[in-house]
Structures are given as C-alpha cells and as structure tokens.
Protein backbone atom coordinates (compact mmCIF):
# COMPACT_ATOMS: atom_id res chain seq x y z
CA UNK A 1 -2.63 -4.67 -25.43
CA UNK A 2 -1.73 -5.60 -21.44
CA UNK A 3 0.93 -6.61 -19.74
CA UNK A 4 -0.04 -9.41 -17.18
CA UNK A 5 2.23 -9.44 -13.98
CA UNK A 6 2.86 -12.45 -11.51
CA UNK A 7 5.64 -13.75 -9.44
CA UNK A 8 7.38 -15.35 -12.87
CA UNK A 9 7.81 -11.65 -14.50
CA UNK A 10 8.27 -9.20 -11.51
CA UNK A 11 8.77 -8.87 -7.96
CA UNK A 12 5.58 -9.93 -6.87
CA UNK A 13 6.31 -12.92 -4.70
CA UNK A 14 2.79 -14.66 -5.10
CA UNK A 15 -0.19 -14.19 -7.42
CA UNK A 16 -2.30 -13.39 -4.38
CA UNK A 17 -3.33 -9.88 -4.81
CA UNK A 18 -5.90 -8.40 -2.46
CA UNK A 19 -6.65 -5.03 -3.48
CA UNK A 20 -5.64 -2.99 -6.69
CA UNK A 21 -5.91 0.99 -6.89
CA UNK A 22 -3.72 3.35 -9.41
CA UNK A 23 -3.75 6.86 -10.56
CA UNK A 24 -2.32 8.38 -14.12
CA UNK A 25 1.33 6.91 -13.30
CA UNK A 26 1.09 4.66 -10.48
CA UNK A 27 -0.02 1.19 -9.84
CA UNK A 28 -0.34 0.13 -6.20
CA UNK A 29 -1.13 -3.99 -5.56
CA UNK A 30 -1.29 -5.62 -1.70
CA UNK A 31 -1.14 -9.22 -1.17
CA UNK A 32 -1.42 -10.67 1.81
CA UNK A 33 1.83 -8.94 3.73
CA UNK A 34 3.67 -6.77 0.71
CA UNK A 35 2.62 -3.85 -0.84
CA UNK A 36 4.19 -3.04 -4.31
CA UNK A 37 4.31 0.05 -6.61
CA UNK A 38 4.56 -0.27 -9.90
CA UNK A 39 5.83 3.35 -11.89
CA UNK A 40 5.07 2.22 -15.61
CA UNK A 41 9.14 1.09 -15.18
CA UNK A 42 10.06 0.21 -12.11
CA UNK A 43 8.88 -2.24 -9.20
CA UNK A 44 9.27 -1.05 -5.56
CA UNK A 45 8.28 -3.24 -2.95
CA UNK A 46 7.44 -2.14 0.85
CA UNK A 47 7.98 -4.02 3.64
CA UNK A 48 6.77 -3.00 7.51
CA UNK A 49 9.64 -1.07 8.00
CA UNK A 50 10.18 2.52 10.48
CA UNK A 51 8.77 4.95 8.49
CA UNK A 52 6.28 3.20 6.08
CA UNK A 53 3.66 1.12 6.55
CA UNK A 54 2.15 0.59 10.26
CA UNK A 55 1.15 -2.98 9.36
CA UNK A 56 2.04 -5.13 6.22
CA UNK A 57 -1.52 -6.35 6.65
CA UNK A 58 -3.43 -3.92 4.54
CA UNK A 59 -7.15 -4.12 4.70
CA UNK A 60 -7.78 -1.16 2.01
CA UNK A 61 -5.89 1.05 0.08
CA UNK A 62 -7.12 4.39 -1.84
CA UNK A 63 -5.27 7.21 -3.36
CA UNK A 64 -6.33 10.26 -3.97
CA UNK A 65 -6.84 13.01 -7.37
CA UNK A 66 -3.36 14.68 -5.71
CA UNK A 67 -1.56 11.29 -5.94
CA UNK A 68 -1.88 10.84 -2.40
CA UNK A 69 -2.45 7.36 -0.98
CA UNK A 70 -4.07 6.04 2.01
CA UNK A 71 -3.53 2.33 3.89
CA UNK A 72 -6.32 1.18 6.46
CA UNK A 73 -4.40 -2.11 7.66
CA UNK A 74 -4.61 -4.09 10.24
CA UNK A 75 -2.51 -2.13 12.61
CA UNK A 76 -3.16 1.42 12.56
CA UNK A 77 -4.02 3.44 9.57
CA UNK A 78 -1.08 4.88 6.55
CA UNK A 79 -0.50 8.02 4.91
CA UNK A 80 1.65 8.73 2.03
CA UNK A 81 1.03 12.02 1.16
CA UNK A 82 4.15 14.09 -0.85
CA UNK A 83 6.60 11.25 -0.09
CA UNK A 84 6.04 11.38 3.34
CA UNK A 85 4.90 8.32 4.90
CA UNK A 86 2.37 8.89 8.14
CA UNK A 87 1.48 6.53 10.33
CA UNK A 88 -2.19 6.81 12.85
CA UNK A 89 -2.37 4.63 15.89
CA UNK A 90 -4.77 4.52 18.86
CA UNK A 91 -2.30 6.34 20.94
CA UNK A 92 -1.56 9.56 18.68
CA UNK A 93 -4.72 10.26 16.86
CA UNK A 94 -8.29 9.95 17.11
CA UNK A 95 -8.94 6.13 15.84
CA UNK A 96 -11.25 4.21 18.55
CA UNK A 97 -9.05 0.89 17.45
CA UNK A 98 -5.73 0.36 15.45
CA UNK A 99 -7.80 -2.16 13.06
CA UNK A 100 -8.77 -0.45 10.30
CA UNK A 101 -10.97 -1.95 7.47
C-alpha cells in the first residue's frame, strides 16, 4: 500500500506539485516556490536561502545513480552533490542565461 501526502498530513504547504524525482531513499517534490525532501521519516523543506537553492523557482530537477541532485530553476542552475549545495550563474560559469529549463 501508499502513503498519499498533501498539505493536511505533512509540510507541504499546497497540493501543487510540479515535478517529482527520487532515488532508493529519497523523495524530492517542487511546487511552485518550495522544494521538499522527504527521507522515508522525515520532511525537510528548502527555502532560497545562502547556500541552497539559486532560485525557489525550479524548472527541473534530476538526481543522479550517486544520489546526487541537480536544480535547473529559474535563476541559475543547483547542485547538491555530497551535501554540498552549488550554485551556477551567468557570471561564474559557462551558462549563456541564468534561466534554466
């Protein structure tokens, strides 16, 4: 059996959801301006903040066999790669425009 999710039984603060992508252990959901990871326990929920996301506008989201995950959003493009967030702009890598889709 499933488990459904919306704003009534977790942090999710609409039932909105854009994009869905997850690996063995991790669920990651964007709505329209909050991305939220989901452990199989626990609900984290990441705001545009220093050292996250370069946009709470995501356009796309993958991740990756190593558990790495990628953000194209709508400022700039997002790595989190070993808990390290990374974040691409026009000015400080090679992307032709910080609107990635």
């Amino acid at each position: 059996t499933g488990t459904t999710y919306d704003r009534d039984n977790s942090v999710l603060e609409d039932n909105k959801i854009r994009m869905i992508t997850f690996d063995q252990e991790t669920l990651w959901t964007a709505s329209f301006f909050k991305l939220y990871r989901y452990d199989q326990s626990d609900w984290t929920v990441y705001p545009n903040a220093t050292n996250t996301l370069s946009s709470d506008y995501i356009n796309d989201l993958e991740v990756d066999s190593r558990g790495n995950t990628y953000f194209a959003t709508h400022s700039g493009f997002t790595t989190l790669e070993d808990g390290i967030w990374q974040q691409f702009y026009t000015w400080n890598s090679i992307l032709e425009h910080n609107i990635i889709e």
